[in-house]
PDB file of N, CA and C in Angstrom:
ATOM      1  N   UNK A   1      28.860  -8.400  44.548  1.00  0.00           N
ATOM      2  CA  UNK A   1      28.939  -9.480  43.580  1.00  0.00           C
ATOM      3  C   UNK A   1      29.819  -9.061  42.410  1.00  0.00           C
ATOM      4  N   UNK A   2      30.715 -10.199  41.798  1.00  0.00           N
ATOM      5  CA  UNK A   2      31.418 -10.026  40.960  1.00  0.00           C
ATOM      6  C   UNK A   2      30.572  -9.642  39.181  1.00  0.00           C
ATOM      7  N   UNK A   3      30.963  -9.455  38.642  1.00  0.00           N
ATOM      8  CA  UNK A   3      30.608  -8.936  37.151  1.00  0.00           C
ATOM      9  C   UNK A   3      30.799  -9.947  36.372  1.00  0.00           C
ATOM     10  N   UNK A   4      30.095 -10.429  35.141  1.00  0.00           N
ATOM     11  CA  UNK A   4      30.727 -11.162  34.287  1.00  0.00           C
ATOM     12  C   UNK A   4      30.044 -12.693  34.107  1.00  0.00           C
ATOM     13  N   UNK A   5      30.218 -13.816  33.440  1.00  0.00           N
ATOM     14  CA  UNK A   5      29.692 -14.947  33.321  1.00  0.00           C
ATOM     15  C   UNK A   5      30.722 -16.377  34.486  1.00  0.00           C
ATOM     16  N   UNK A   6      29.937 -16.766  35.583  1.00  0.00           N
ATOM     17  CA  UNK A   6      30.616 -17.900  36.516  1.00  0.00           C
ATOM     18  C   UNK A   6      30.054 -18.971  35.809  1.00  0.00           C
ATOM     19  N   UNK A   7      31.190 -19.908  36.237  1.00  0.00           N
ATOM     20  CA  UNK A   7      30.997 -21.365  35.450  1.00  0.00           C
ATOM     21  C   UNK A   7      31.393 -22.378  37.191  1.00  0.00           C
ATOM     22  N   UNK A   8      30.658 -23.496  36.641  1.00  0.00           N
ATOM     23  CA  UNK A   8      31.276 -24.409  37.943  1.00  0.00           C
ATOM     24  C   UNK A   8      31.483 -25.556  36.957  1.00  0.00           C
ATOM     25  N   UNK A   9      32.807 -26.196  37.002  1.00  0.00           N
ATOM     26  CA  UNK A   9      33.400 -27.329  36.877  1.00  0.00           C
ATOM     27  C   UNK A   9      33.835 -28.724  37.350  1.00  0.00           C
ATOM     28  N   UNK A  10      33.191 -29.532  37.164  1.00  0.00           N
ATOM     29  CA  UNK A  10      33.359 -30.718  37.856  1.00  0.00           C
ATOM     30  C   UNK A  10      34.135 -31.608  36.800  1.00  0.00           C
ATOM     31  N   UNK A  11      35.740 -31.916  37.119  1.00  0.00           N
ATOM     32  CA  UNK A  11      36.607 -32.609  36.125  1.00  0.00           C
ATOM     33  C   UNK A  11      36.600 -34.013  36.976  1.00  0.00           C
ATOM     34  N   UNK A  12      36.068 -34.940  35.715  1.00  0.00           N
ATOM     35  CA  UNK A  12      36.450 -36.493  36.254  1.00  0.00           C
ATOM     36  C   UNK A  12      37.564 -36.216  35.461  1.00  0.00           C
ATOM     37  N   UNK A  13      39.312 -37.320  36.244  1.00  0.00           N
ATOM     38  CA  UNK A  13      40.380 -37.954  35.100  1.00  0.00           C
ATOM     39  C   UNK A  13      40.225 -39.169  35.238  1.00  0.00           C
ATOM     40  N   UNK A  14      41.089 -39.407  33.553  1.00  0.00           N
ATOM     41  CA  UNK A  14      41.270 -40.807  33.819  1.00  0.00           C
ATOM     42  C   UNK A  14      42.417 -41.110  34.570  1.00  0.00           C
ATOM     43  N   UNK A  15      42.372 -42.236  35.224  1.00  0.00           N
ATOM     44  CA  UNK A  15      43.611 -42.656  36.265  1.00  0.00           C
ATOM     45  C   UNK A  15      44.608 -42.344  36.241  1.00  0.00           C
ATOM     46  N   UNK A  16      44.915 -41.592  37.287  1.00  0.00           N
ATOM     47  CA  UNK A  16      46.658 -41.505  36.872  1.00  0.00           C
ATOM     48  C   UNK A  16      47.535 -39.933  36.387  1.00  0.00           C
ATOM     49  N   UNK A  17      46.365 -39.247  36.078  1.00  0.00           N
ATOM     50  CA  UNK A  17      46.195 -37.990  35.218  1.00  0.00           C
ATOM     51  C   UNK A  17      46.244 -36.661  35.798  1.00  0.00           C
ATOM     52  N   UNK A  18      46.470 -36.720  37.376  1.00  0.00           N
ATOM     53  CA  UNK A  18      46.672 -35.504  38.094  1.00  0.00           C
ATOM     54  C   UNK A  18      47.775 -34.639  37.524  1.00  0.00           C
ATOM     55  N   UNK A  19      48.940 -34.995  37.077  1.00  0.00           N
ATOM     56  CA  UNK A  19      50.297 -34.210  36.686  1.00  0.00           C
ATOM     57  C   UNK A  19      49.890 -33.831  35.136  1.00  0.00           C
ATOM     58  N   UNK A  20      49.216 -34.886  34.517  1.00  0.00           N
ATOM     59  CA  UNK A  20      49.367 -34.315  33.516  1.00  0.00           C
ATOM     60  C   UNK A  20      47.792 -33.221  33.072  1.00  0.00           C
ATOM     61  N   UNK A  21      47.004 -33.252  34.253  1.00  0.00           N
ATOM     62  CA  UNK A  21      45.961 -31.735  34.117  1.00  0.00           C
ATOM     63  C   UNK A  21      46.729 -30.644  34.636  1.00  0.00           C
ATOM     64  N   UNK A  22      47.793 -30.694  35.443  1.00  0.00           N
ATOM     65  CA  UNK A  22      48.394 -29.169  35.670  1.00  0.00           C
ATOM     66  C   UNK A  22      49.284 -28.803  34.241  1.00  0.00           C
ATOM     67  N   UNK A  23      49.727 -29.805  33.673  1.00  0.00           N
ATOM     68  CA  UNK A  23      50.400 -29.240  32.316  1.00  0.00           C
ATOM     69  C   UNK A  23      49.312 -28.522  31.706  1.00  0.00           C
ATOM     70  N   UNK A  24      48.324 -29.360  31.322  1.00  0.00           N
ATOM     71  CA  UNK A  24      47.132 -28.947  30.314  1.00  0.00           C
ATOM     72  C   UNK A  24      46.216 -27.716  30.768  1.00  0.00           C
ATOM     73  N   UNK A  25      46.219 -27.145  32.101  1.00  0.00           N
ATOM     74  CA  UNK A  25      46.140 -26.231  32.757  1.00  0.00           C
ATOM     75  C   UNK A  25      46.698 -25.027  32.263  1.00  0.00           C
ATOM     76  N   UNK A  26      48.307 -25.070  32.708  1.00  0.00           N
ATOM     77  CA  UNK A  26      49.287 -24.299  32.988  1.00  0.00           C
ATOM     78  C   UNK A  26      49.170 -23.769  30.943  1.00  0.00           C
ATOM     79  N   UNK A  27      49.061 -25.048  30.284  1.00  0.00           N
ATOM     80  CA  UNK A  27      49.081 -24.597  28.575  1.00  0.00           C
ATOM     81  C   UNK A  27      47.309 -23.767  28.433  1.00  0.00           C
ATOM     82  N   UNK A  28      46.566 -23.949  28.886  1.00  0.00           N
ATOM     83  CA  UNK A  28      44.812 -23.624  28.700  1.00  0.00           C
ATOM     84  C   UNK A  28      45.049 -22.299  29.305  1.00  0.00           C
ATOM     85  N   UNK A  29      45.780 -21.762  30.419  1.00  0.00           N
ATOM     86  CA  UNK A  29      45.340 -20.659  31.244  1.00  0.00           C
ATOM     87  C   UNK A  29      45.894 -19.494  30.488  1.00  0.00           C
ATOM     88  N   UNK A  30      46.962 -19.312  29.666  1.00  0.00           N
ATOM     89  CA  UNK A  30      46.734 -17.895  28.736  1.00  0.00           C
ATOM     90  C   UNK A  30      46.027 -17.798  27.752  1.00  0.00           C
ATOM     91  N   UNK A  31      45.209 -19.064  27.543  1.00  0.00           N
ATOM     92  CA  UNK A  31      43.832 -18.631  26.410  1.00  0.00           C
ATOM     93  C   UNK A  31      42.798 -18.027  27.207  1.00  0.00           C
ATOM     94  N   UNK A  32      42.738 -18.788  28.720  1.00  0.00           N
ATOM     95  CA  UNK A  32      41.569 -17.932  28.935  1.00  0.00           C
ATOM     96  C   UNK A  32      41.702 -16.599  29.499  1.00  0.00           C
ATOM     97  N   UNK A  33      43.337 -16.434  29.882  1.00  0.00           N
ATOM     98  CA  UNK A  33      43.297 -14.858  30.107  1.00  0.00           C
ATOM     99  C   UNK A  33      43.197 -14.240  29.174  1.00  0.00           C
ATOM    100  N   UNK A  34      43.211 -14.542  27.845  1.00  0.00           N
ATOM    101  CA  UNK A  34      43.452 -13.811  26.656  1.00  0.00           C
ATOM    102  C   UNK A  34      42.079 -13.402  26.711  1.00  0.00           C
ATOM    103  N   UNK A  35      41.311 -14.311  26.926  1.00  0.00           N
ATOM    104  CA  UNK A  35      39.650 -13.702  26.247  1.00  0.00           C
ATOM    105  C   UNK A  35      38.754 -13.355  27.987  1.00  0.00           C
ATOM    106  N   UNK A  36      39.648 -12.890  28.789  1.00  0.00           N
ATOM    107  CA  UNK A  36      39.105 -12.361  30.030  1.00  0.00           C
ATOM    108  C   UNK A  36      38.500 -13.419  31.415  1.00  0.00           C
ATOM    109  N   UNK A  37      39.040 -14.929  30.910  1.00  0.00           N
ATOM    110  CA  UNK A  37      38.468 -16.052  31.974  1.00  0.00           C
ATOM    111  C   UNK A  37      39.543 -16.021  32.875  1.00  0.00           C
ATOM    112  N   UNK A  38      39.040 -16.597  34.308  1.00  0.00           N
ATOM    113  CA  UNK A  38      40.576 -16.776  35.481  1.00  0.00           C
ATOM    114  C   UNK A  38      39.258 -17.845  36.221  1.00  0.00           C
ATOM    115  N   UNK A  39      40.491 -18.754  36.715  1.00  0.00           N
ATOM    116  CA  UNK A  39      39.970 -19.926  37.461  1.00  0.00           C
ATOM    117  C   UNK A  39      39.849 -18.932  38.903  1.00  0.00           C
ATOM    118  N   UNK A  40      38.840 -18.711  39.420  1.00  0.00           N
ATOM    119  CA  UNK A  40      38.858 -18.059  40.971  1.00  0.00           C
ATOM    120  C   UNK A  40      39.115 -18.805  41.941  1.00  0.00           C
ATOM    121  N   UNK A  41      38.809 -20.559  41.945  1.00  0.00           N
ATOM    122  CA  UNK A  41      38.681 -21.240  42.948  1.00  0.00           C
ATOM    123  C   UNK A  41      39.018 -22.853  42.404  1.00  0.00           C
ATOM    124  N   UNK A  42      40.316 -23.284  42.306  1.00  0.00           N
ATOM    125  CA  UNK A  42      40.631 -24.966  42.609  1.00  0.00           C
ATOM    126  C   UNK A  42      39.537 -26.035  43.635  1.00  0.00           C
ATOM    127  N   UNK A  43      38.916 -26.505  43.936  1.00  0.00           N
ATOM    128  CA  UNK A  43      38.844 -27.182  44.866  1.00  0.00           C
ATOM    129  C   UNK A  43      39.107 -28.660  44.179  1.00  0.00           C
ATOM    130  N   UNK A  44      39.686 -29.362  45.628  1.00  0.00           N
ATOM    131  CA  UNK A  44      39.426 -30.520  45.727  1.00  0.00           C
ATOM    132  C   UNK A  44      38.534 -31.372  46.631  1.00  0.00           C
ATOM    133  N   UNK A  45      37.741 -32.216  46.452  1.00  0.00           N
ATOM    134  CA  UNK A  45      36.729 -32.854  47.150  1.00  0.00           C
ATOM    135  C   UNK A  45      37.195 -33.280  48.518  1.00  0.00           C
ATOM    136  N   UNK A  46      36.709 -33.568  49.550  1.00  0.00           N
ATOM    137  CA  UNK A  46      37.206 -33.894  51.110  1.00  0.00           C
ATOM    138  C   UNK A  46      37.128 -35.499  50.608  1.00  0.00           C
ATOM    139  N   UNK A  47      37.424 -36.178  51.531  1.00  0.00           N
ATOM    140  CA  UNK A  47      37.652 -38.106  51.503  1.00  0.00           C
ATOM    141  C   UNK A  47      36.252 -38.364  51.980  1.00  0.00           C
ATOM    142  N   UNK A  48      35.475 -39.070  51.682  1.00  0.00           N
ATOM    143  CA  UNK A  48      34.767 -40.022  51.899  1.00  0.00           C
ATOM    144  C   UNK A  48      34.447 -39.756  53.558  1.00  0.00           C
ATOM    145  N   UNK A  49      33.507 -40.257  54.544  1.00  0.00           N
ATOM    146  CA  UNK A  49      33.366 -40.683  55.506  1.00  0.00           C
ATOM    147  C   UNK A  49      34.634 -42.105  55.480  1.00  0.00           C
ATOM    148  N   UNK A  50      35.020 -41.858  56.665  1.00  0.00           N
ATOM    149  CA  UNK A  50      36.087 -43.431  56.993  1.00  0.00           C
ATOM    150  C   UNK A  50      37.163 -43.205  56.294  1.00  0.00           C
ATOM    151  N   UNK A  51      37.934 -42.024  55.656  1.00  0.00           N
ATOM    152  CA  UNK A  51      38.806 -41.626  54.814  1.00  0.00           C
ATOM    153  C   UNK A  51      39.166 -42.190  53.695  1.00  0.00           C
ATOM    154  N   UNK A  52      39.030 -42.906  52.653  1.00  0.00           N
ATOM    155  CA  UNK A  52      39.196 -43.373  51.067  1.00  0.00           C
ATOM    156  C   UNK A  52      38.386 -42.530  50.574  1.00  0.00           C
ATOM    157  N   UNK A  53      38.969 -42.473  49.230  1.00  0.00           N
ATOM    158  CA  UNK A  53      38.261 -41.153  48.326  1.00  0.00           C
ATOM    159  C   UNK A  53      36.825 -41.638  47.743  1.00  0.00           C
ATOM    160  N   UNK A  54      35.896 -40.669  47.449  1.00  0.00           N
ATOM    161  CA  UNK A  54      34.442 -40.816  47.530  1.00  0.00           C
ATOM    162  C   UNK A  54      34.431 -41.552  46.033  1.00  0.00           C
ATOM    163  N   UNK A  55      33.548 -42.683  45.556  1.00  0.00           N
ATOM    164  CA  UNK A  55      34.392 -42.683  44.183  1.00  0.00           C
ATOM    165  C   UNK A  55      33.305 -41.802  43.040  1.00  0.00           C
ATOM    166  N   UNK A  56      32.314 -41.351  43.783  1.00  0.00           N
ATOM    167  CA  UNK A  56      31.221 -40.621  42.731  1.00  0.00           C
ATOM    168  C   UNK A  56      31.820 -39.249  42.634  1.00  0.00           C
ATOM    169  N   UNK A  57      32.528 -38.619  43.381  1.00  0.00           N
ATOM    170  CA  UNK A  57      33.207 -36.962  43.539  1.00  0.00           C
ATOM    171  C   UNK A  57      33.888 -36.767  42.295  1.00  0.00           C
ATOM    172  N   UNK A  58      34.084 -35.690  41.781  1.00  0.00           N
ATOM    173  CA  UNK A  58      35.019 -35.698  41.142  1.00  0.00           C
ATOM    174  C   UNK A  58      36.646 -35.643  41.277  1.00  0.00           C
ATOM    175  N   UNK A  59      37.530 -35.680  40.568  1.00  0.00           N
ATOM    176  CA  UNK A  59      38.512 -34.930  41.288  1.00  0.00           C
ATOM    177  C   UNK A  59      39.174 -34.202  41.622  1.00  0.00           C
ATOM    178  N   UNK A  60      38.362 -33.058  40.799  1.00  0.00           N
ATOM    179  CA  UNK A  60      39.038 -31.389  40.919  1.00  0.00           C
ATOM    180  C   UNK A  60      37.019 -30.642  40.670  1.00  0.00           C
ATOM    181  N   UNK A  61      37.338 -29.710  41.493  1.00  0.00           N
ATOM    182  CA  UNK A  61      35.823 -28.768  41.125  1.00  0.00           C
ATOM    183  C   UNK A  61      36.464 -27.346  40.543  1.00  0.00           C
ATOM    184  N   UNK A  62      36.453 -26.312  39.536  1.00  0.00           N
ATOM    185  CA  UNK A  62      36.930 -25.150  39.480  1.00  0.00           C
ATOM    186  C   UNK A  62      35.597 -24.493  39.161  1.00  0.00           C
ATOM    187  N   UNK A  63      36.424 -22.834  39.813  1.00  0.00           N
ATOM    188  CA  UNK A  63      35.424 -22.294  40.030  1.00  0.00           C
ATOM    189  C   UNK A  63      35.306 -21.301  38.399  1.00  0.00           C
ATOM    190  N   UNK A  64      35.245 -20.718  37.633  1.00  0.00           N
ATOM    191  CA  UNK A  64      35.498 -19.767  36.329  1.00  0.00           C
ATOM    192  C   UNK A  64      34.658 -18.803  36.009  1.00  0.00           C
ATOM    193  N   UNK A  65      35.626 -17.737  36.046  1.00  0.00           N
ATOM    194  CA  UNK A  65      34.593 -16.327  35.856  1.00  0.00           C
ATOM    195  C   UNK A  65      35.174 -15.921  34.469  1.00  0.00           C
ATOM    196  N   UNK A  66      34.446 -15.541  33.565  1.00  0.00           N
ATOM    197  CA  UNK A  66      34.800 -14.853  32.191  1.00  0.00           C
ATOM    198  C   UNK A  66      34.277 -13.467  32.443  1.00  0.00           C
ATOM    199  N   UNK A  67      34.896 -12.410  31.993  1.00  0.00           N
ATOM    200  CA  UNK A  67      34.420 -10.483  32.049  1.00  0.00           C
ATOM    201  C   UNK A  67      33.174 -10.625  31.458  1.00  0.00           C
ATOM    202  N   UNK A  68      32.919 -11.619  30.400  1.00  0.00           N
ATOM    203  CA  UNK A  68      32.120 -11.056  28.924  1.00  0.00           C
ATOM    204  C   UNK A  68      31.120 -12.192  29.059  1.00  0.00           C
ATOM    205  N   UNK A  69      30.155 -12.799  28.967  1.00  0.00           N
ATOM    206  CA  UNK A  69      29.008 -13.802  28.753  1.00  0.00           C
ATOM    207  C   UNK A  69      29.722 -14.462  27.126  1.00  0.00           C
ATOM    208  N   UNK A  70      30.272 -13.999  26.476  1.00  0.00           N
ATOM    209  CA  UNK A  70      30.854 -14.791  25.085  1.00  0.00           C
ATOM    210  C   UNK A  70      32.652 -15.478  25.549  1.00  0.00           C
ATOM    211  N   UNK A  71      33.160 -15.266  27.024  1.00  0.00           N
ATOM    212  CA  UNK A  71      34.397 -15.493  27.088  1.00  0.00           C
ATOM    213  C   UNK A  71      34.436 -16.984  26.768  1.00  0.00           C
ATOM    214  N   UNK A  72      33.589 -17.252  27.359  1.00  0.00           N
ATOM    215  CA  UNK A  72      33.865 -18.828  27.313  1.00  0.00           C
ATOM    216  C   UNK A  72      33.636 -19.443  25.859  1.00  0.00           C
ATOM    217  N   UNK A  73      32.998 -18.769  25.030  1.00  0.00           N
ATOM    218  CA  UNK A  73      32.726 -19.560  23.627  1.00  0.00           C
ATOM    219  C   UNK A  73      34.071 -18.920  22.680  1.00  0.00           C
ATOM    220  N   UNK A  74      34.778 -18.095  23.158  1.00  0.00           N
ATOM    221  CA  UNK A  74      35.810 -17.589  22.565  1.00  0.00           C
ATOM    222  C   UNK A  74      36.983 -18.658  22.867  1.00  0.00           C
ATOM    223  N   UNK A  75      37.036 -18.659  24.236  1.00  0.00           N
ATOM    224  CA  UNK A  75      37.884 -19.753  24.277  1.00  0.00           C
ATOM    225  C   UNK A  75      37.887 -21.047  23.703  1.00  0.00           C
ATOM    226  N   UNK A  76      37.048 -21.776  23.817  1.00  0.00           N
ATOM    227  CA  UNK A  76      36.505 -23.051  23.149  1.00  0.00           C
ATOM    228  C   UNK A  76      36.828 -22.733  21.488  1.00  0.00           C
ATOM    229  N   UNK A  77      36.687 -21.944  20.742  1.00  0.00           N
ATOM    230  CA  UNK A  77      36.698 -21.168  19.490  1.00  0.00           C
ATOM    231  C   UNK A  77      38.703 -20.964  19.109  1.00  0.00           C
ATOM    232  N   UNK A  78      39.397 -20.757  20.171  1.00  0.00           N
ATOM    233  CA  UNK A  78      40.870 -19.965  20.127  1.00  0.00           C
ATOM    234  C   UNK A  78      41.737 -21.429  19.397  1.00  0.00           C
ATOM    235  N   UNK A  79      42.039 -20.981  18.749  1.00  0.00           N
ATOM    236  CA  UNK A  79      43.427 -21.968  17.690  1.00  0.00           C
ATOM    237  C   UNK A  79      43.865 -22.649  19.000  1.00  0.00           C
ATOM    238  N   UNK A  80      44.529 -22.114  19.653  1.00  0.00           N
ATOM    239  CA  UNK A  80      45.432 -22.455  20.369  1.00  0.00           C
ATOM    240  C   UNK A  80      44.977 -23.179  21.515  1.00  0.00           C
ATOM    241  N   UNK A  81      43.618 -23.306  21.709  1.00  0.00           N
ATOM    242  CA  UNK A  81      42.413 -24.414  22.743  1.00  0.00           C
ATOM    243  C   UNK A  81      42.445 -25.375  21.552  1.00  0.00           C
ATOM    244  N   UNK A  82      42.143 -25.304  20.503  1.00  0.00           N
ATOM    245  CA  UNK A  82      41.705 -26.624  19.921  1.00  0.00           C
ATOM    246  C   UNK A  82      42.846 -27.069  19.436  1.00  0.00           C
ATOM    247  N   UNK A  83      44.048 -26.994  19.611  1.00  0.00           N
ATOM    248  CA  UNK A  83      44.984 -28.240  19.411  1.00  0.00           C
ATOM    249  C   UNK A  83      45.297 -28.709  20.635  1.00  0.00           C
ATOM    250  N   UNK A  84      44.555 -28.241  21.782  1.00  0.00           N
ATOM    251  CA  UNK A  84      45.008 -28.625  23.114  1.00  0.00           C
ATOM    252  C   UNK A  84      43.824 -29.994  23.514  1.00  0.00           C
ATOM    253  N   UNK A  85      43.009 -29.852  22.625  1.00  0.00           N
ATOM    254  CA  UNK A  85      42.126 -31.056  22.705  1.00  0.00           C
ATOM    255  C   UNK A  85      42.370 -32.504  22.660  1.00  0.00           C
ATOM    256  N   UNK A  86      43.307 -32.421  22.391  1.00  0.00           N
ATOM    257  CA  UNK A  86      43.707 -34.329  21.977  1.00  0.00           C
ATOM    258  C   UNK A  86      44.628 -34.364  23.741  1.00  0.00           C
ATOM    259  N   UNK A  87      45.270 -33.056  24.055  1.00  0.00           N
ATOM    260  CA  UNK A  87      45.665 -33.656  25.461  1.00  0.00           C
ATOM    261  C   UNK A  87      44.507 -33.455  26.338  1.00  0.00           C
ATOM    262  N   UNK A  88      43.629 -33.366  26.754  1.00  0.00           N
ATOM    263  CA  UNK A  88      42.455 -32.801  27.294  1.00  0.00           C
ATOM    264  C   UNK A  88      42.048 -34.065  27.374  1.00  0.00           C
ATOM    265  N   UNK A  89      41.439 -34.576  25.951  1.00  0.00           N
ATOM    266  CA  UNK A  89      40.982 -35.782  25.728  1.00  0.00           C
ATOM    267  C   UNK A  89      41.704 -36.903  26.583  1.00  0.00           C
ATOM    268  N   UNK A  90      42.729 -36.897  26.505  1.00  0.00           N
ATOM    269  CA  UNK A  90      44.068 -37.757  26.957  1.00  0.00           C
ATOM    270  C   UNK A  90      44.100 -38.099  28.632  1.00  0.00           C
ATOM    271  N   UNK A  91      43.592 -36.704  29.586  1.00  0.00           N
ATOM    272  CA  UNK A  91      43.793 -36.483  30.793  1.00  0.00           C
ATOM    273  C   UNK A  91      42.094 -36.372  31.264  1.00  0.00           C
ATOM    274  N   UNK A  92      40.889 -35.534  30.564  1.00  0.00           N
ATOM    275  CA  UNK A  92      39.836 -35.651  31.506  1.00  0.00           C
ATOM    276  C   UNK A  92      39.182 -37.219  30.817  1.00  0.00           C
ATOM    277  N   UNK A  93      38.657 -37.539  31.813  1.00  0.00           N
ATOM    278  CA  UNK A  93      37.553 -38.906  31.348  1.00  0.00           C
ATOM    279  C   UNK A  93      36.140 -38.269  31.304  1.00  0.00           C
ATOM    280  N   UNK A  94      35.637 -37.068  31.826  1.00  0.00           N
ATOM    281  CA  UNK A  94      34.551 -36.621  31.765  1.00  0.00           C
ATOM    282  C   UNK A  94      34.619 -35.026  32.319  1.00  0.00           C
ATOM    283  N   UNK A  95      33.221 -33.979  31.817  1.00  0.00           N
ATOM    284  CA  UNK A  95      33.823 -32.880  32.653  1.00  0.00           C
ATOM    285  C   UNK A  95      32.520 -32.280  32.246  1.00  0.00           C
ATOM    286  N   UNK A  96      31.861 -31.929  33.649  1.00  0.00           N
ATOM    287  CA  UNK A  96      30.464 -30.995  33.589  1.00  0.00           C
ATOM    288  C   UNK A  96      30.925 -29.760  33.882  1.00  0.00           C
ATOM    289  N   UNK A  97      30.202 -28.825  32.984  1.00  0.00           N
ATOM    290  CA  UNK A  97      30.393 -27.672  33.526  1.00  0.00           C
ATOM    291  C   UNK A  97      28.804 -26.893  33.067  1.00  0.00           C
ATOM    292  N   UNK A  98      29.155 -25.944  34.035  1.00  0.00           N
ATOM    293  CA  UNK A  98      27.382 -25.343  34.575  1.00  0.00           C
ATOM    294  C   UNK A  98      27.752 -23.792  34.619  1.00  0.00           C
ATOM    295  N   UNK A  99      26.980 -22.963  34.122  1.00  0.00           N
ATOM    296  CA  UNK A  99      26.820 -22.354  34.837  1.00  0.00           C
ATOM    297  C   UNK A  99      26.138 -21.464  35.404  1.00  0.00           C
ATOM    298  N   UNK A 100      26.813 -20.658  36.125  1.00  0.00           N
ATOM    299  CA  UNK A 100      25.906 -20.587  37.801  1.00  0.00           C
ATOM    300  C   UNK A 100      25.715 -18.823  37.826  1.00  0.00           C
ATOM    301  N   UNK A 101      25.029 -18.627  38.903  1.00  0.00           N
ATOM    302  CA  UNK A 101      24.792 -17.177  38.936  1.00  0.00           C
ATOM    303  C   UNK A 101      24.736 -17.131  40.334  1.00  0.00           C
ATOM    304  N   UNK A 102      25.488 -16.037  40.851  1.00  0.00           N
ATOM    305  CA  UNK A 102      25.410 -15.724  42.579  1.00  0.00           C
ATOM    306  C   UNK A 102      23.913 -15.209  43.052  1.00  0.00           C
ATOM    307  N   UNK A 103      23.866 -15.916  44.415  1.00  0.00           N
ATOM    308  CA  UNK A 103      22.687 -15.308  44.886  1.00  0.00           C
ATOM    309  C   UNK A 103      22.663 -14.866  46.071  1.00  0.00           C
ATOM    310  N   UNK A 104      22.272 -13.586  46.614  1.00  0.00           N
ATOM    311  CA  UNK A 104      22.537 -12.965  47.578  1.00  0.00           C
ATOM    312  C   UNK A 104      21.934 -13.589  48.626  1.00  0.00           C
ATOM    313  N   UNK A 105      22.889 -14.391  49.590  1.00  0.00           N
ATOM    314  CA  UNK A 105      22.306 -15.075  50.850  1.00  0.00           C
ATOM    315  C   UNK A 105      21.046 -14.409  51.659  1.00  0.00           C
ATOM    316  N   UNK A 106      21.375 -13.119  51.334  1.00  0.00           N
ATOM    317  CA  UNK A 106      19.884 -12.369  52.166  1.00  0.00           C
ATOM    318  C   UNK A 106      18.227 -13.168  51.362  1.00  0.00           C
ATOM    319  N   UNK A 107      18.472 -13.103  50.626  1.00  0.00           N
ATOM    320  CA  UNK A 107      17.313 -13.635  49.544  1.00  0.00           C
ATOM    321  C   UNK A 107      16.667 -15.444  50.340  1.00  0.00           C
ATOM    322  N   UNK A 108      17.934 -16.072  51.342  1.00  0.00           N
ATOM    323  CA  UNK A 108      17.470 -17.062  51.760  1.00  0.00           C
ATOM    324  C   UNK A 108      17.660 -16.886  52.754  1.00  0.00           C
ATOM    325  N   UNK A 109      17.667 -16.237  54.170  1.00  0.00           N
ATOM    326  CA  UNK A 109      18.096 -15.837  55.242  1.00  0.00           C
ATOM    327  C   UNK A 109      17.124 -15.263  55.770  1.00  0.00           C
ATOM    328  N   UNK A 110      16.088 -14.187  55.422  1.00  0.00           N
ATOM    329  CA  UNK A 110      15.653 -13.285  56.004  1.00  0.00           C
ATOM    330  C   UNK A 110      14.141 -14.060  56.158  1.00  0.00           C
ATOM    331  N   UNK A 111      13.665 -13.043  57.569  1.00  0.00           N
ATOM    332  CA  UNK A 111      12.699 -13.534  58.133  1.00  0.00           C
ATOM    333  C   UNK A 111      11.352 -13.764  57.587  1.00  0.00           C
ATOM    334  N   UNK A 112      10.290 -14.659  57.633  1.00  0.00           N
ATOM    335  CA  UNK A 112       9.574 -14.352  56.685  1.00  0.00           C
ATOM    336  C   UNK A 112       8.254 -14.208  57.950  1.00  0.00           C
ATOM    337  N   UNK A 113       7.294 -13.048  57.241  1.00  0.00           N
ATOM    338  CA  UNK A 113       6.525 -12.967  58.965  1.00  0.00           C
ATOM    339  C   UNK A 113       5.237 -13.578  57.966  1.00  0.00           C
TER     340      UNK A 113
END
């Protein structure tokens, strides 16, 4: 298991807003290397049964590991995150984030007599 504080992200946008979250990305991602965060995992949601997109899914899930349990309040905290807020504002319509702690599959796997 990895070290450090995981986050799971579920980004709703507003319509239209895919190009402009990789800008706001591409500008967000040397704050969080600065204070030790890296996105480990992009996903995007699969289509619906019958292929059209699910409309409750979000439309990006990321995965985020910080070194430190304070990375993430550093970031949120960094000059250079909070003028990035009005584009943020601009591109997500909503955005949960959780987070999570690994659990060793053996812990749900093994036999119980």
């Amino acid at each position: 298991m990895n070290a450090g504080s995981l986050y799971l992200a579920l980004i709703y946008l507003h319509p239209g807003q895919q190009e402009a979250l990789r800008r706001y990305e591409n500008l967000a991602l040397p704050v969080f290397r600065r204070h030790g965060g890296r996105f480990e995992r992009i996903l995007s949601p699969a289509p619906a049964p019958g292929g059209g997109p699910d409309p409750d899914a979000p439309d990006e899930i990321h995965l985020l590991r910080f070194e430190t349990p304070d990375g993430l309040d550093a970031v949120r905290r960094d000059p250079e995150m909070v003028a990035l807020v009005p584009l943020r504002e601009a591109v997500v319509r909503k955005a949960l984030l959780v987070r999570v702690d690994e659990v060793p599959l053996e812990r749900y796997f093994t036999a119980r007599g």
